[in-house]
Each structure stands twice: as C-alpha cells, then as structure tokens.
C-alpha atoms as a PDB file:
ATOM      1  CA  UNK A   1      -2.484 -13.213  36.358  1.00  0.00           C
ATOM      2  CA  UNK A   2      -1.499 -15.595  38.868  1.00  0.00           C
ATOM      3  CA  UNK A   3      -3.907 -18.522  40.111  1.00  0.00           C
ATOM      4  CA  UNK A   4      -3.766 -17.883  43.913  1.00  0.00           C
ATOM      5  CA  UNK A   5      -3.211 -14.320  45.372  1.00  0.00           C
ATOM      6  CA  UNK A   6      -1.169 -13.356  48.228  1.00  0.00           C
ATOM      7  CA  UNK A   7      -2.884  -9.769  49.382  1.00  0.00           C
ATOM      8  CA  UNK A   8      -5.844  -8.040  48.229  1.00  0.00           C
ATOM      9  CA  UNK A   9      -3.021  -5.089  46.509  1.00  0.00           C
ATOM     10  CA  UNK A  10      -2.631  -8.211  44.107  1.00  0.00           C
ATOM     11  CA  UNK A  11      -5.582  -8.767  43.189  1.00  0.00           C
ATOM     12  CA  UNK A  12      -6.246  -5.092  42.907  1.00  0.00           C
ATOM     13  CA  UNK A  13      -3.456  -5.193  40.438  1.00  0.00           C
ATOM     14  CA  UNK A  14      -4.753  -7.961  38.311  1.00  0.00           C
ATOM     15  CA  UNK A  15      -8.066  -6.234  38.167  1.00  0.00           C
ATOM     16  CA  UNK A  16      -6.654  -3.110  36.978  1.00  0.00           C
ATOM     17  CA  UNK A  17      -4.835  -4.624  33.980  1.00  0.00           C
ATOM     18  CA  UNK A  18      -7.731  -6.480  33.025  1.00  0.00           C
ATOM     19  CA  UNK A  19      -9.995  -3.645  33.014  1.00  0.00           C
ATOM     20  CA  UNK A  20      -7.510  -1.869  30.682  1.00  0.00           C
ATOM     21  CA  UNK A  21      -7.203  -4.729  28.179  1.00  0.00           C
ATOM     22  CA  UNK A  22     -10.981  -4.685  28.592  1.00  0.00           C
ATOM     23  CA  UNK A  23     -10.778  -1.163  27.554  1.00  0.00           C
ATOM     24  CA  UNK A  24      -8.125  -1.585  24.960  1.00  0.00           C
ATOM     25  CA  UNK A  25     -10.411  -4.608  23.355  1.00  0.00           C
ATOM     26  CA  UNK A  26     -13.232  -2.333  23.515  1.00  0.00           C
ATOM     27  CA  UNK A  27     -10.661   0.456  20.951  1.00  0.00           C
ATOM     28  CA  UNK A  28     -10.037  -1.983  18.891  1.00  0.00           C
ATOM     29  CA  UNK A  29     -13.335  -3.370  18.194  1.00  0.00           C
ATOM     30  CA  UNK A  30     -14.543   0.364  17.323  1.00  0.00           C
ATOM     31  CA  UNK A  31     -11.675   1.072  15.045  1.00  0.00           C
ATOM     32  CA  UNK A  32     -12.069  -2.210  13.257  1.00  0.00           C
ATOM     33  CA  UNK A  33     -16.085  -1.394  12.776  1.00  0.00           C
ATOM     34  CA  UNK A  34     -14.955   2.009  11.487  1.00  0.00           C
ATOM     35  CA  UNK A  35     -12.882   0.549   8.886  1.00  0.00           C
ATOM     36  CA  UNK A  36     -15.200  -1.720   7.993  1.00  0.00           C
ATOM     37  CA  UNK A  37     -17.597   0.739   7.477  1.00  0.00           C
ATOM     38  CA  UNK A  38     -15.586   2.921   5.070  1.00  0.00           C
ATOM     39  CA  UNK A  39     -14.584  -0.644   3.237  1.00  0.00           C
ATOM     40  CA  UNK A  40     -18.410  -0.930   2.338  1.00  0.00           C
ATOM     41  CA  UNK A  41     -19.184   2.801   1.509  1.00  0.00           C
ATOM     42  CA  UNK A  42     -20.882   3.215  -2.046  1.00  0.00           C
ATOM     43  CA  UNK A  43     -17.645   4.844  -3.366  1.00  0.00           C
ATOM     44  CA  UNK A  44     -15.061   2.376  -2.086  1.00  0.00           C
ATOM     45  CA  UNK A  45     -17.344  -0.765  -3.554  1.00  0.00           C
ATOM     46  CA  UNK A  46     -17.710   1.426  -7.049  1.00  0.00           C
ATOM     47  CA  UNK A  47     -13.883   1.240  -7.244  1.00  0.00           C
ATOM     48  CA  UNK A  48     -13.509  -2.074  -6.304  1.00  0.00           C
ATOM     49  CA  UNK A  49     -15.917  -2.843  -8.935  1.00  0.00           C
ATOM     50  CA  UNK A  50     -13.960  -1.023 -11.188  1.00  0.00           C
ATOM     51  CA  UNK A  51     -10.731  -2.304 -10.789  1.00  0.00           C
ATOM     52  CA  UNK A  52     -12.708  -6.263 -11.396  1.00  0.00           C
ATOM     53  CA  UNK A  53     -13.860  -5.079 -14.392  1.00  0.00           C
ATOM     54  CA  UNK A  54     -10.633  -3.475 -15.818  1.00  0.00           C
ATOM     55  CA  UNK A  55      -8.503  -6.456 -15.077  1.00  0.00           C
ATOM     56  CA  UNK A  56     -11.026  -9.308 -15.673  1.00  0.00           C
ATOM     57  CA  UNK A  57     -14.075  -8.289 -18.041  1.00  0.00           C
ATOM     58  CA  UNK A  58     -12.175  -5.968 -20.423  1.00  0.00           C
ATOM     59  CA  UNK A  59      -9.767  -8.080 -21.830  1.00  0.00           C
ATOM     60  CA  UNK A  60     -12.499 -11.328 -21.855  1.00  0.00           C
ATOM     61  CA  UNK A  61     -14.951  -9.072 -23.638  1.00  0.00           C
ATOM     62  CA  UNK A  62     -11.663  -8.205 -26.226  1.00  0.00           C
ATOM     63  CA  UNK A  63     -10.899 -11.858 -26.643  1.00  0.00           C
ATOM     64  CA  UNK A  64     -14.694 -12.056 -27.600  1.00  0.00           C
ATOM     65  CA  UNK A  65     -14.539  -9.811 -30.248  1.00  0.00           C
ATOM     66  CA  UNK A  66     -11.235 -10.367 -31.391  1.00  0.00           C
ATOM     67  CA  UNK A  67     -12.687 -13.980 -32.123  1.00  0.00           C
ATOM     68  CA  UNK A  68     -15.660 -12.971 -33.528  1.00  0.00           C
ATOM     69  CA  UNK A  69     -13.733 -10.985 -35.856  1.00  0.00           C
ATOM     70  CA  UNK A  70     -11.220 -13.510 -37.338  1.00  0.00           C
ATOM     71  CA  UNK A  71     -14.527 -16.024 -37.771  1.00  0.00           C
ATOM     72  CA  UNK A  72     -15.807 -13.256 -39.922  1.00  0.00           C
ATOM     73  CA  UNK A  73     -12.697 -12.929 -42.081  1.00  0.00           C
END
C-alpha cells in the first residue's frame, strides 16, 4: 500500500488486496464465532464443570471429612 500512486492499474491493485483481506477478516471472524459457539454449548460447559469439580471440590470436600473424622476420634 503505497501513499501516492503512479497509474490507476496501482491503485486497482491495492484495492484488490484489500478487498481480499477484507474478505479473509470477514472468514475469520465467522470461524472464531463458530468456535465460540460450540465453547458455550450445554455439553461442553457440563464438562468443564466437571473437570472444576473433580480437581477442586472433591478433594476439599475429602479434606472436610477427613477432618471431621479425626475430631470425632
């Protein structure tokens, strides 16, 4: 993309590749809503949620009763 333009076939040129980027932008965009959309499907946030509560909640809920359970003794 240059800042002054010799011929018309120039700027022709220019146009051209920025319509394509334009284009190529446009892809991208729609590809990155699509994945985004399958990111936030019921299924996908279930397993998510899933893997939070096996490697955060299960072993603070153990320590819990683990606790509990030597107080008692």
């Amino acid at each position: 993309m240059i800042g002054k333009y010799n011929s018309f076939k120039e700027i022709d040129e220019d146009l051209k590749i920025l319509t394509l980027e334009r284009e190529i932008n446009k892809e991208y965009t729609k590809y990155s809503l699509q994945e985004l959309k399958t990111y936030f499907y019921p299924f996908n946030l279930i397993r998510s949620f899933d893997g939070f509560v096996a490697k955060v909640m299960i072993p603070f809920v153990l320590r819990k009763v683990f606790k509990k359970k030597r107080l008692a003794e």
